[in-house]
PDB file of N, CA and C in Angstrom:
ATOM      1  N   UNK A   1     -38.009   0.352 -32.873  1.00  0.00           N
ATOM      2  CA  UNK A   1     -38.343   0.246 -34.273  1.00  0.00           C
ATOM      3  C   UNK A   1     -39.302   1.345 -34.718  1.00  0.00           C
ATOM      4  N   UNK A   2     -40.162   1.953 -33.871  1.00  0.00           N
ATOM      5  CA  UNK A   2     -41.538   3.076 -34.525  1.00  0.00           C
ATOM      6  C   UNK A   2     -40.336   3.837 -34.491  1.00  0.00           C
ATOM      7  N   UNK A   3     -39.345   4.292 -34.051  1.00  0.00           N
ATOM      8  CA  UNK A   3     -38.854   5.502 -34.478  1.00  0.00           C
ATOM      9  C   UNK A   3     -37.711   5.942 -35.613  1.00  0.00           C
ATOM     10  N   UNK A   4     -37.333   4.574 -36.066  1.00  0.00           N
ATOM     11  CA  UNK A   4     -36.727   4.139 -37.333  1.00  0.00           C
ATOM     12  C   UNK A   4     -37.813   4.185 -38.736  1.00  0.00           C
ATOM     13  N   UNK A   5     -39.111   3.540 -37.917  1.00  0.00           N
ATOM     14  CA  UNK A   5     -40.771   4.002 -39.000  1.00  0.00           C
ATOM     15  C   UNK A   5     -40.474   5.009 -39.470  1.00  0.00           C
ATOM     16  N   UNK A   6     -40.544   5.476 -38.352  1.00  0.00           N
ATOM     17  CA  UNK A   6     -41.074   7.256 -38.565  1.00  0.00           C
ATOM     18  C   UNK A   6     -40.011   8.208 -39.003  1.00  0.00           C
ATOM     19  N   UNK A   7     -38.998   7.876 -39.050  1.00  0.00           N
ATOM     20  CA  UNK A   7     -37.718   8.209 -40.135  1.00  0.00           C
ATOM     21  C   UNK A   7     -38.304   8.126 -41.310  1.00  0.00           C
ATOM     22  N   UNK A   8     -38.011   7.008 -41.252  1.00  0.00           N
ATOM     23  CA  UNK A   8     -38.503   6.482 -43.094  1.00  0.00           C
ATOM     24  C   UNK A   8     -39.303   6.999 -43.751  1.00  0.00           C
ATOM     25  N   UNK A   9     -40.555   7.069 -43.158  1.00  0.00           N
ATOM     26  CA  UNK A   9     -42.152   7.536 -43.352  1.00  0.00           C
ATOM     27  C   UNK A   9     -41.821   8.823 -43.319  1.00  0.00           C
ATOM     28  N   UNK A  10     -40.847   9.855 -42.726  1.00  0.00           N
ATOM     29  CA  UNK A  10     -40.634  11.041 -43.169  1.00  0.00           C
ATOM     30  C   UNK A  10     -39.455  11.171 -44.644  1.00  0.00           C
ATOM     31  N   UNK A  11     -38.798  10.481 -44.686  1.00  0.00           N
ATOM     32  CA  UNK A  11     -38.133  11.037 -46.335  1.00  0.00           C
ATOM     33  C   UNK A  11     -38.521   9.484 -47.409  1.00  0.00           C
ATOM     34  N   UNK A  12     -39.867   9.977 -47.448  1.00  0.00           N
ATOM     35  CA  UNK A  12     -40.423   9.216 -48.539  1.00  0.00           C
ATOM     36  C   UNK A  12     -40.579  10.212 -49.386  1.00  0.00           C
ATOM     37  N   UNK A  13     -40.701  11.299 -48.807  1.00  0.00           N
ATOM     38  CA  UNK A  13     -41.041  12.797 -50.057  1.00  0.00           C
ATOM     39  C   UNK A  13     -39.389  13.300 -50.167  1.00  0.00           C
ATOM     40  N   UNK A  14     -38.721  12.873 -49.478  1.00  0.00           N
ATOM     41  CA  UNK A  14     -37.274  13.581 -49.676  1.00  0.00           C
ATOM     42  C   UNK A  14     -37.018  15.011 -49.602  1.00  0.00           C
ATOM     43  N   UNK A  15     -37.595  15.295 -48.200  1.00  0.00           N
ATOM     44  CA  UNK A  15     -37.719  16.685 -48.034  1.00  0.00           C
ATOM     45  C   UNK A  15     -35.903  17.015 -47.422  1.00  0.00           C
ATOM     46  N   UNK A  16     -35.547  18.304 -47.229  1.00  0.00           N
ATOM     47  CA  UNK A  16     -34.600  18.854 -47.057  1.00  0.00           C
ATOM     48  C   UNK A  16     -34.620  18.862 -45.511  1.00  0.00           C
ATOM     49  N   UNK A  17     -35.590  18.735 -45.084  1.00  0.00           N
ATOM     50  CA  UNK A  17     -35.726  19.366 -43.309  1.00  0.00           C
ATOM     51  C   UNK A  17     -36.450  18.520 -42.923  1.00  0.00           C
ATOM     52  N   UNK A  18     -35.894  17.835 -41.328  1.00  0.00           N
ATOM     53  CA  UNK A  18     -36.801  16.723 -40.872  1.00  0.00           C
ATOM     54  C   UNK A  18     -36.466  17.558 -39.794  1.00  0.00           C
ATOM     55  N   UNK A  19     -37.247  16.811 -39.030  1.00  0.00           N
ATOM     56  CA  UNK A  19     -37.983  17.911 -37.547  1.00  0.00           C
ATOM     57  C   UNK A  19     -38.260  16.778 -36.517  1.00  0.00           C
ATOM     58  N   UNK A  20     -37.354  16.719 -35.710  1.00  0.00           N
ATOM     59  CA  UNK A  20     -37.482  15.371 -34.371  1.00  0.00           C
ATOM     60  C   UNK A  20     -37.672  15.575 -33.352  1.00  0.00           C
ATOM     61  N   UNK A  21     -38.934  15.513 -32.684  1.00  0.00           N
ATOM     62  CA  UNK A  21     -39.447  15.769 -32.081  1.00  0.00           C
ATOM     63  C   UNK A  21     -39.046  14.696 -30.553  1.00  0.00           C
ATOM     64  N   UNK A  22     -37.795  14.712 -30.027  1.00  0.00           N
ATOM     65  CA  UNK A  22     -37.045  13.332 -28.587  1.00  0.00           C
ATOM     66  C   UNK A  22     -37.320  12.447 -29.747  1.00  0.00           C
ATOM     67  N   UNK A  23     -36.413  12.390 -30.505  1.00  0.00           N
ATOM     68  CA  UNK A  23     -36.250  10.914 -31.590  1.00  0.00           C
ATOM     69  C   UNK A  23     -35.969   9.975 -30.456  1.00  0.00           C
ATOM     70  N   UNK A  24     -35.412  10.340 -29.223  1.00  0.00           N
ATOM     71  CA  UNK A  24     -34.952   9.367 -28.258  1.00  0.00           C
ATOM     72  C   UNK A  24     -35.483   8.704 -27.063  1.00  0.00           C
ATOM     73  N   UNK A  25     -36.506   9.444 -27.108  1.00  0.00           N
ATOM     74  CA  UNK A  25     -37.504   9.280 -26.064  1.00  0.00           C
ATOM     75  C   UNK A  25     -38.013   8.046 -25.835  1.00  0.00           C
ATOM     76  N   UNK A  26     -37.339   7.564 -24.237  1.00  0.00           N
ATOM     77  CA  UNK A  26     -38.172   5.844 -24.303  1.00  0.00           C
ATOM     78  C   UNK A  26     -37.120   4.966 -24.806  1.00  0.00           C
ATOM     79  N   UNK A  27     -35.930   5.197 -25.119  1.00  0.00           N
ATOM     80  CA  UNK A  27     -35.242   4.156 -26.041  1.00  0.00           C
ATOM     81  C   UNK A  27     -34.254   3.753 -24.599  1.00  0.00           C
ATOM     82  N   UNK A  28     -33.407   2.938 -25.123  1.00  0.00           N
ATOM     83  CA  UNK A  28     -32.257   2.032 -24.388  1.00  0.00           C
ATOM     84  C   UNK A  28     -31.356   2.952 -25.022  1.00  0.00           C
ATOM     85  N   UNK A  29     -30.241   2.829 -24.097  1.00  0.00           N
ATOM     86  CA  UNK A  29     -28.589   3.525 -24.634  1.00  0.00           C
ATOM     87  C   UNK A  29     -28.218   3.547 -26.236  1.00  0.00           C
ATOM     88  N   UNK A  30     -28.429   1.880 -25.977  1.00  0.00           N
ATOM     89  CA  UNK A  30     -28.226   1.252 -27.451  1.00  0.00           C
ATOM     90  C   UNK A  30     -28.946   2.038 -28.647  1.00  0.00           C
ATOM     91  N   UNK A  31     -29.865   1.641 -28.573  1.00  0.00           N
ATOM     92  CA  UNK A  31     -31.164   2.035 -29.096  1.00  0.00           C
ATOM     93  C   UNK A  31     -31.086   3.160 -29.498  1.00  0.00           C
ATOM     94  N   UNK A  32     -30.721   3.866 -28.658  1.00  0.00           N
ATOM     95  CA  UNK A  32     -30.523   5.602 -29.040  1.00  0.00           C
ATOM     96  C   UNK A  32     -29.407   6.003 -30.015  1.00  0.00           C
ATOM     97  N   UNK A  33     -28.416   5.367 -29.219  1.00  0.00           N
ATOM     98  CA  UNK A  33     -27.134   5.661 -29.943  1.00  0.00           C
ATOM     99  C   UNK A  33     -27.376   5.460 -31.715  1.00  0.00           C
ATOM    100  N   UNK A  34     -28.075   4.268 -31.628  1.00  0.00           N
ATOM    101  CA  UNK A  34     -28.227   3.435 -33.698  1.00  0.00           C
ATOM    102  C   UNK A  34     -29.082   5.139 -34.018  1.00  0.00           C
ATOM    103  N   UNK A  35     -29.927   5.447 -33.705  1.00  0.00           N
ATOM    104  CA  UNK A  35     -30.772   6.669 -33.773  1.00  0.00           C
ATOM    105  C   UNK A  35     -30.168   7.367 -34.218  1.00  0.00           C
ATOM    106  N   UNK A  36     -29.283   8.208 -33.426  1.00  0.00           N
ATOM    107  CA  UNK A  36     -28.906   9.028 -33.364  1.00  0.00           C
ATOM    108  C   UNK A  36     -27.706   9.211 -34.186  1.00  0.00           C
ATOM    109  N   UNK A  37     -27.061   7.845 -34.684  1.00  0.00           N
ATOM    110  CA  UNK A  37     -26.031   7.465 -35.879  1.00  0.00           C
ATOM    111  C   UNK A  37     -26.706   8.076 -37.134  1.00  0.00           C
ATOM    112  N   UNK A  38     -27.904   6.823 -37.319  1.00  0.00           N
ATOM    113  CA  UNK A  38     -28.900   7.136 -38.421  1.00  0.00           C
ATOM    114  C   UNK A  38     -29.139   8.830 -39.065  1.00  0.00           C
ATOM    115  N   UNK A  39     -29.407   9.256 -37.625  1.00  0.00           N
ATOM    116  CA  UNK A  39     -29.683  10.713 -38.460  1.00  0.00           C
ATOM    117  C   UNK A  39     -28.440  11.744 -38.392  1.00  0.00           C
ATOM    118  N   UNK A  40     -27.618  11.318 -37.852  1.00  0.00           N
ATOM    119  CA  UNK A  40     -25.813  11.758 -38.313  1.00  0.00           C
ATOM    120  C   UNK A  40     -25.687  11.182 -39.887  1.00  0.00           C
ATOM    121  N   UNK A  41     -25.869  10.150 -39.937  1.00  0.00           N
ATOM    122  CA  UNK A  41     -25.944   9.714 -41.353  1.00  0.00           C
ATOM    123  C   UNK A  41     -27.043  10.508 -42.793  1.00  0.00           C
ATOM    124  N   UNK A  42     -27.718  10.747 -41.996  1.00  0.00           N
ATOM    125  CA  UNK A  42     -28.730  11.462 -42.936  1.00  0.00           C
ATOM    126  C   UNK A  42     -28.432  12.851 -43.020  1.00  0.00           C
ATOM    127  N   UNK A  43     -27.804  13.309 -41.969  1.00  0.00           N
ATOM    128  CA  UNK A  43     -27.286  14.930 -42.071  1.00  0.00           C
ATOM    129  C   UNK A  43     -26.045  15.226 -43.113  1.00  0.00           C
ATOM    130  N   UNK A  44     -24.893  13.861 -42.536  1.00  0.00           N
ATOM    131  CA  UNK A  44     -23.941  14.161 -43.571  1.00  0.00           C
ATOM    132  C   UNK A  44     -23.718  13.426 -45.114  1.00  0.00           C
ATOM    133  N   UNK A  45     -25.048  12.509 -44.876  1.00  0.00           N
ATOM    134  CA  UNK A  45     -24.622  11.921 -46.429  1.00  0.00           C
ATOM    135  C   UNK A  45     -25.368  11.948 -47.916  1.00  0.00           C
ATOM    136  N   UNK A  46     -26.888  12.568 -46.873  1.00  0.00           N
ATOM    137  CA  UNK A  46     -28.021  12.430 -47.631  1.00  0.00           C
ATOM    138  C   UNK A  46     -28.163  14.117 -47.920  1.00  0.00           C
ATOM    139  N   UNK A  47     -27.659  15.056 -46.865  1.00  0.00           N
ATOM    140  CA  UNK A  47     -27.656  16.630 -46.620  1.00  0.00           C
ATOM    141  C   UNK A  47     -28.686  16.896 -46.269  1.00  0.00           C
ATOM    142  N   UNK A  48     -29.304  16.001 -45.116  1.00  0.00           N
ATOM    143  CA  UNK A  48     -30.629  16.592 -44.508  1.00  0.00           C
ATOM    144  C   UNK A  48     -30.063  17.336 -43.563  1.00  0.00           C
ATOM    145  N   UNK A  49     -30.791  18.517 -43.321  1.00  0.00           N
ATOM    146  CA  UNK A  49     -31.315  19.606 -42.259  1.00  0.00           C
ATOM    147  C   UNK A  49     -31.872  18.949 -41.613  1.00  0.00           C
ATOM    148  N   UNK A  50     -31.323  19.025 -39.792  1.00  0.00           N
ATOM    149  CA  UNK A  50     -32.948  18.480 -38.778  1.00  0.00           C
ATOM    150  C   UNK A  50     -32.317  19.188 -37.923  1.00  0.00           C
ATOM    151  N   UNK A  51     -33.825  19.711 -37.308  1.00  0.00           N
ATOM    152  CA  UNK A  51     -34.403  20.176 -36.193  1.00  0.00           C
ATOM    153  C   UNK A  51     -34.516  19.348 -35.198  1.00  0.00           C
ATOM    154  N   UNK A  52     -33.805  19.442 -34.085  1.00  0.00           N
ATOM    155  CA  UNK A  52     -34.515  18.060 -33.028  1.00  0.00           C
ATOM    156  C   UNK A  52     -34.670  19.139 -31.706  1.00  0.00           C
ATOM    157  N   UNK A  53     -36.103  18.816 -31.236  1.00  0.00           N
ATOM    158  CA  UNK A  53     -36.032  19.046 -29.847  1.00  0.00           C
ATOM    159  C   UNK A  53     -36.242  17.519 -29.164  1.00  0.00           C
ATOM    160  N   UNK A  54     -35.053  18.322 -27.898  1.00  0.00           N
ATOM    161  CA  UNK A  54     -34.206  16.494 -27.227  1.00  0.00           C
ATOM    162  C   UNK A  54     -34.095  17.419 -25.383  1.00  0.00           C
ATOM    163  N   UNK A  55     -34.181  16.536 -24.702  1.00  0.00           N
ATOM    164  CA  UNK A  55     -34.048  16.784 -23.457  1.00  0.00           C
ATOM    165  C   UNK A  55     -32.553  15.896 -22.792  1.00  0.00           C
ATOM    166  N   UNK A  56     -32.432  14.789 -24.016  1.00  0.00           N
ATOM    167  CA  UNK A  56     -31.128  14.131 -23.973  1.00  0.00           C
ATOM    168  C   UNK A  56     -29.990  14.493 -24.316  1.00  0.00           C
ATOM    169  N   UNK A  57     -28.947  14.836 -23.326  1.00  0.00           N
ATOM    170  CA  UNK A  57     -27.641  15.393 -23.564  1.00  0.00           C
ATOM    171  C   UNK A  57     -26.835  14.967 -24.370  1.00  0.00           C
ATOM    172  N   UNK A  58     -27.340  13.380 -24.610  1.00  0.00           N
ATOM    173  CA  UNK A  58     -26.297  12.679 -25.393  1.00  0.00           C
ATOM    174  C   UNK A  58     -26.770  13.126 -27.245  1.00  0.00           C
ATOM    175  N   UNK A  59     -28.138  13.308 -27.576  1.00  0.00           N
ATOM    176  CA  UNK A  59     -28.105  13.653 -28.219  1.00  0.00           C
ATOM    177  C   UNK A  59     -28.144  15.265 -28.501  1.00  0.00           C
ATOM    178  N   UNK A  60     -28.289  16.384 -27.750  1.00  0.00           N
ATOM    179  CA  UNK A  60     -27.790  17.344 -27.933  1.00  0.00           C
ATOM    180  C   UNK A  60     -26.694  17.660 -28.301  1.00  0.00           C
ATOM    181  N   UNK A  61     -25.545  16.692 -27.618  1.00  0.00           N
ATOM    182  CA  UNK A  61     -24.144  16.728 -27.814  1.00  0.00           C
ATOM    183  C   UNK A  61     -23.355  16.897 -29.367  1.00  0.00           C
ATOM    184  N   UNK A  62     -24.450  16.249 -30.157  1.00  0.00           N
ATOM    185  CA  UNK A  62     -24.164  15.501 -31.460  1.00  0.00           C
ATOM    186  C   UNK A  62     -24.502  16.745 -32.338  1.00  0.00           C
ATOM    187  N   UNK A  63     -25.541  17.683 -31.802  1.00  0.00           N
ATOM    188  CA  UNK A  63     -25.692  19.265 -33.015  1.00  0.00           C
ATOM    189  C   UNK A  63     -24.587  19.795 -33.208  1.00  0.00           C
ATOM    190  N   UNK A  64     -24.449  20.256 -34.316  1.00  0.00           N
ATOM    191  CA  UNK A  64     -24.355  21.237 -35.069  1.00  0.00           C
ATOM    192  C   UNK A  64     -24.536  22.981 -34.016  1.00  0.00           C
ATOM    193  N   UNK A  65     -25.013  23.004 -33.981  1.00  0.00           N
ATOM    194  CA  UNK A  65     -25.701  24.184 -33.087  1.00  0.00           C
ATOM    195  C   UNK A  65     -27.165  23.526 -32.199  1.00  0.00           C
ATOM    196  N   UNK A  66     -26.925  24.470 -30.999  1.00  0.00           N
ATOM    197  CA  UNK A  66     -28.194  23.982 -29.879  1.00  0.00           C
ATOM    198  C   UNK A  66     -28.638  25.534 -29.469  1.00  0.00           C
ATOM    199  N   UNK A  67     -29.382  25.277 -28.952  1.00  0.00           N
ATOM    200  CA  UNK A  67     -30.305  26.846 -28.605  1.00  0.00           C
ATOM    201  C   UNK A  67     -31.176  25.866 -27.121  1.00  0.00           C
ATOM    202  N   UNK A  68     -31.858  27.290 -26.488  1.00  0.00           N
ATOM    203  CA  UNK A  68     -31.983  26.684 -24.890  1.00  0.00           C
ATOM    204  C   UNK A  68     -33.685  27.336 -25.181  1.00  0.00           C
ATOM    205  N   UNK A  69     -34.473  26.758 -24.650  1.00  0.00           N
ATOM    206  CA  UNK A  69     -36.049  27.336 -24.516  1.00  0.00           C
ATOM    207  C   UNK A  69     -36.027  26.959 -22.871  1.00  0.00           C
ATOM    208  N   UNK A  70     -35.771  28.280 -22.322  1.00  0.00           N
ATOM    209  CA  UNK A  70     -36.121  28.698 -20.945  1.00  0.00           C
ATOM    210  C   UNK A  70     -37.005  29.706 -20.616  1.00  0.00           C
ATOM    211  N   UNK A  71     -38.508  29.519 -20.009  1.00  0.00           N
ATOM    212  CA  UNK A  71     -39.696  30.062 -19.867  1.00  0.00           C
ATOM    213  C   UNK A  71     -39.982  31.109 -21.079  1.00  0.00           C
ATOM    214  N   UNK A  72     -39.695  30.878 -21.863  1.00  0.00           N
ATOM    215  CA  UNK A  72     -40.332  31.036 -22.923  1.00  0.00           C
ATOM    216  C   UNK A  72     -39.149  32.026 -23.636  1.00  0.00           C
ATOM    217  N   UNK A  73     -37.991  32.277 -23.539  1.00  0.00           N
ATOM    218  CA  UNK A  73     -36.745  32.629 -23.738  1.00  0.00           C
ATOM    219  C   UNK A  73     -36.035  31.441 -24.522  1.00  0.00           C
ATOM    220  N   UNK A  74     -35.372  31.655 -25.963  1.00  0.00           N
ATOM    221  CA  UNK A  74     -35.230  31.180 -27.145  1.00  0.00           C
ATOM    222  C   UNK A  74     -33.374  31.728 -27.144  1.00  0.00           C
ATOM    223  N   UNK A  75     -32.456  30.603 -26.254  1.00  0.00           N
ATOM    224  CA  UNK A  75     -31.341  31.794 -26.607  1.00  0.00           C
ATOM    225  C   UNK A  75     -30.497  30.310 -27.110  1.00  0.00           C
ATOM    226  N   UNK A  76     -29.312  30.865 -27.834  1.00  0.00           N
ATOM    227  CA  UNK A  76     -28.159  30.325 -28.420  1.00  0.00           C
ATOM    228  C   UNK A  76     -27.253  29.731 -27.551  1.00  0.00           C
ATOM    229  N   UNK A  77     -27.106  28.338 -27.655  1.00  0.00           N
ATOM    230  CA  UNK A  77     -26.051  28.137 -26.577  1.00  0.00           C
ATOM    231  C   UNK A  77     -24.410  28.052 -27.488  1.00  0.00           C
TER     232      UNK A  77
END
């Protein structure tokens, strides 16, 4: 539930760009998956932009575009 909060509590201003910092971090399968719906939902219905850094494949899977931060190397996957 804090990370459904903290959705919310970010488009109270209705900004264009949300920025997720492991939205998934700590969650159950389940748990993740509703997450990770949610902000599929917010990308394609609401036209938010997000940024997520994720260490979870399952939600990497789900970008748009991914990029790799390896020792301090910023490349395009």
């Amino acid at each position: 539930q804090e990370q459904r909060v903290a959705i919310a509590r970010a488009l109270v201003g209705d900004p264009d760009l949300l920025v997720a910092d492991e939205p998934t971090g700590g969650l159950d399968a389940k748990s993740a998956a509703e997450i990770l719906d949610l902000m599929g939902r917010l990308n394609t219905e609401m036209h938010k932009t997000i940024v997520m850094v994720t260490h979870d494949p399952r939600a990497a899977e789900r970008a748009h575009a991914t990029m790799h931060l390896d020792k301090g190397v910023l490349t395009r996957s």
